[in-house]
Protein backbone atom coordinates (compact mmCIF):
# COMPACT_ATOMS: atom_id res chain seq x y z
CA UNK A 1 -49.27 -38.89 -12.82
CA UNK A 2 -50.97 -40.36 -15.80
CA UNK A 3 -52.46 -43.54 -15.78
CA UNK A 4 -50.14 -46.51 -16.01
CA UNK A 5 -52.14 -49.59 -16.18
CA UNK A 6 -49.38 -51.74 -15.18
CA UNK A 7 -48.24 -49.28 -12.14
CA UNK A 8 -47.59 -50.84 -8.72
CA UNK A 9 -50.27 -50.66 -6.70
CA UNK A 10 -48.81 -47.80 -4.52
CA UNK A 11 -48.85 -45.49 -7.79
CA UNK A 12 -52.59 -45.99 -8.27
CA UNK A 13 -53.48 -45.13 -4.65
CA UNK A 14 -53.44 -48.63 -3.20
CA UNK A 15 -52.47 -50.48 -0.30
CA UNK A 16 -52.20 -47.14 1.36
CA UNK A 17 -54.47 -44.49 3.61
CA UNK A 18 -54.85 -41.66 1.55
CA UNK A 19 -56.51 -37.99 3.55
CA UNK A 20 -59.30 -36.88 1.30
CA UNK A 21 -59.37 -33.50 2.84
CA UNK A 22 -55.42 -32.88 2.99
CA UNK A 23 -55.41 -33.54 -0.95
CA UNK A 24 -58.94 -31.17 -1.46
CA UNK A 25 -56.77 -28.25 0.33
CA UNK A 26 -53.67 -28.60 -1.55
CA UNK A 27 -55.92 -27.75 -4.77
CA UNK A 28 -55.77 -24.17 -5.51
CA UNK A 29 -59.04 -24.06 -7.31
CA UNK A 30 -62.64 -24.72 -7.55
CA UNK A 31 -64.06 -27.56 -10.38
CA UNK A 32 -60.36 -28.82 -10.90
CA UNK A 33 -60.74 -32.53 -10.01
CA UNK A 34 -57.84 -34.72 -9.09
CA UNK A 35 -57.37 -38.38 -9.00
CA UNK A 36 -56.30 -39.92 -5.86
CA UNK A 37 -57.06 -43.16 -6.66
CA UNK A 38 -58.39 -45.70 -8.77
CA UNK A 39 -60.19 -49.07 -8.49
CA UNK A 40 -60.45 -51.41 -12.34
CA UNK A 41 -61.40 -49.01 -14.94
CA UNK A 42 -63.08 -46.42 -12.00
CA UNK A 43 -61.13 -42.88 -10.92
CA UNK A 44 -62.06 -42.08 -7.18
CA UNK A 45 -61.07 -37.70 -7.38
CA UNK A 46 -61.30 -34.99 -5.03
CA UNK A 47 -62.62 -31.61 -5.83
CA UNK A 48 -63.61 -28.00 -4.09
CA UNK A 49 -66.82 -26.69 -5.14
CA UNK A 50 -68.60 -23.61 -5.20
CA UNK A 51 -70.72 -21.79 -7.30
CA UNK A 52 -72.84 -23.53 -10.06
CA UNK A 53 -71.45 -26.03 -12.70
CA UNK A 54 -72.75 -26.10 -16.46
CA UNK A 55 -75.08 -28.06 -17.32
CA UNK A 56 -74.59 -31.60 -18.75
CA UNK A 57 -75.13 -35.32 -19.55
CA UNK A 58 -72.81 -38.22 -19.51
CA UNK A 59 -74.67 -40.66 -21.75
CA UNK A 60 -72.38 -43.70 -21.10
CA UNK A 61 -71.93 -43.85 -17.63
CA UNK A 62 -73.56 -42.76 -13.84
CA UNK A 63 -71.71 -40.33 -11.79
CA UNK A 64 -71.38 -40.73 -7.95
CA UNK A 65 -71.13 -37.56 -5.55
CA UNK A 66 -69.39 -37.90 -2.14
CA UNK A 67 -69.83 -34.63 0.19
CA UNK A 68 -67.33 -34.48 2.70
CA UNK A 69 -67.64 -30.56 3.76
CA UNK A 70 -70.21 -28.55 2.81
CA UNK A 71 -73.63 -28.62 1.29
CA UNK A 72 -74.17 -29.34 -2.15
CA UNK A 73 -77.15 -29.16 -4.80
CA UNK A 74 -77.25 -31.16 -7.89
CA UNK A 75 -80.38 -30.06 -9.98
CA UNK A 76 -81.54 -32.59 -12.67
CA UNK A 77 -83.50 -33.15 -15.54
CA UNK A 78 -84.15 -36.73 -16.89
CA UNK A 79 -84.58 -38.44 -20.26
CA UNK A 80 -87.80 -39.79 -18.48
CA UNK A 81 -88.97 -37.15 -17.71
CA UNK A 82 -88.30 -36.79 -14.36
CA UNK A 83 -86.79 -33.37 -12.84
CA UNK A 84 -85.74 -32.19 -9.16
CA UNK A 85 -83.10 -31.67 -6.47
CA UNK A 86 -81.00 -33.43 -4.37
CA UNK A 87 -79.00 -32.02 -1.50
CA UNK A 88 -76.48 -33.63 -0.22
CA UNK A 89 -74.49 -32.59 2.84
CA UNK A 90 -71.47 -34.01 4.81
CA UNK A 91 -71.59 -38.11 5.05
CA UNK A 92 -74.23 -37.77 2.42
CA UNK A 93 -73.80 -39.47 -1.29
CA UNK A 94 -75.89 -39.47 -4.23
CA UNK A 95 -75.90 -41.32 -7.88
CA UNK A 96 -76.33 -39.33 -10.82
CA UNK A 97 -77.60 -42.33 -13.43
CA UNK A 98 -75.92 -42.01 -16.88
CA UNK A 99 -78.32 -40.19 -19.36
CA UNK A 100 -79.96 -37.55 -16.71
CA UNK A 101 -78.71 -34.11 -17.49
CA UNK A 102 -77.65 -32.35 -14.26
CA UNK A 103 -76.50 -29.33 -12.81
CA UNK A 104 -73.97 -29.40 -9.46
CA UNK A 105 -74.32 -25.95 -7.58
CA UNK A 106 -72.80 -24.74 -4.16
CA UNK A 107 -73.26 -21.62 -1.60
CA UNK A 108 -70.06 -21.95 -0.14
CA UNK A 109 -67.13 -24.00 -0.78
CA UNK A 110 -68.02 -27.86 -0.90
CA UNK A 111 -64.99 -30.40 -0.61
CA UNK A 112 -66.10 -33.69 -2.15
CA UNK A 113 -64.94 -37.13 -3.86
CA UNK A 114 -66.23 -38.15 -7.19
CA UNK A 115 -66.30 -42.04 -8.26
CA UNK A 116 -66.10 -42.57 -12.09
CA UNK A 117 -64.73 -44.47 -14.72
CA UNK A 118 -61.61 -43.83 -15.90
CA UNK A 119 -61.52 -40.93 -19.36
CA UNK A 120 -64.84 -39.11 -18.69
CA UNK A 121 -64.66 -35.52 -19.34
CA UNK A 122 -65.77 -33.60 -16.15
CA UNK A 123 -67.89 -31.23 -18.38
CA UNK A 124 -70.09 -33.90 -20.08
CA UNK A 125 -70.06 -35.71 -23.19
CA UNK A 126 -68.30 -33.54 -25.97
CA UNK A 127 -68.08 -30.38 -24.10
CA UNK A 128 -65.08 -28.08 -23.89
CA UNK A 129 -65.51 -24.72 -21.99
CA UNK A 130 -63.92 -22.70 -19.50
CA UNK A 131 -64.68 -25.69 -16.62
CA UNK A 132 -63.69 -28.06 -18.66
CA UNK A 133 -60.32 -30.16 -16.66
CA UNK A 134 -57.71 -32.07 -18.67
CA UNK A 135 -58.27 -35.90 -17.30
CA UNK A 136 -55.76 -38.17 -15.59
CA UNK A 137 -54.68 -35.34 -13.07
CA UNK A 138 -53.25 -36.89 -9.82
CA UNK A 139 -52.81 -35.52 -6.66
């Protein structure tokens, strides 16, 4: 469905439950992220994980990581300098603030929720590549 700024509420994912994992298992792959939702100018999409994602920036806007199964690694390196790992596991969120290059990686299959805005390229700014998902997917 693409995005239809003047859809009824219903069509964006609103004013209704939506099950996060039941839309994660009806994706056949792995780094394909789907919108189920949005919120303003933000996207809320679900994913499956695993293996490691290319490295890359967004230098406009943070990135937010919801882990609902799974464990997942996001490795980073900082325009301040600053470098390390977070791990996030099921329940467990983290921020990744616009301008910090970073690197998501998984074990074993992760099923998560990313919160972003609208039009950002899943890949990073002005990357194209074998990862690299068309936007405005819905689920």
């Amino acid at each position: 469905m693409p995005h239809n700024p003047a859809a009824a509420p219903a069509e964006r994912g609103q004013c209704q439950a939506i099950d996060l994992i039941q839309k994660i298992d009806s994706i056949d792959g792995h780094w394909e992220p789907r919108v189920v939702a949005e919120m303003n100018d933000y996207q809320f999409k679900v994913v499956k994980v695993q293996g490691e994602f290319p490295w890359h920036v967004h230098a406009e806007t943070d990135e937010t990581f919801v882990v609902l199964e799974g464990e997942l690694k996001i490795t980073y390196r900082g325009h301040t300098g600053r470098e390390g790992v977070i791990v996030l596991r099921a329940g467990n969120m983290a921020v990744v603030p616009k301008g910090v290059e970073h690197q998501p990686s998984a074990v074993a299959q992760v099923k998560m929720l990313l919160i972003e805005p609208r039009g950002v390229v899943n890949a990073g700014d002005g990357a194209s590549g074998p990862r690299t998902v068309q936007n405005d997917q819905w689920i």
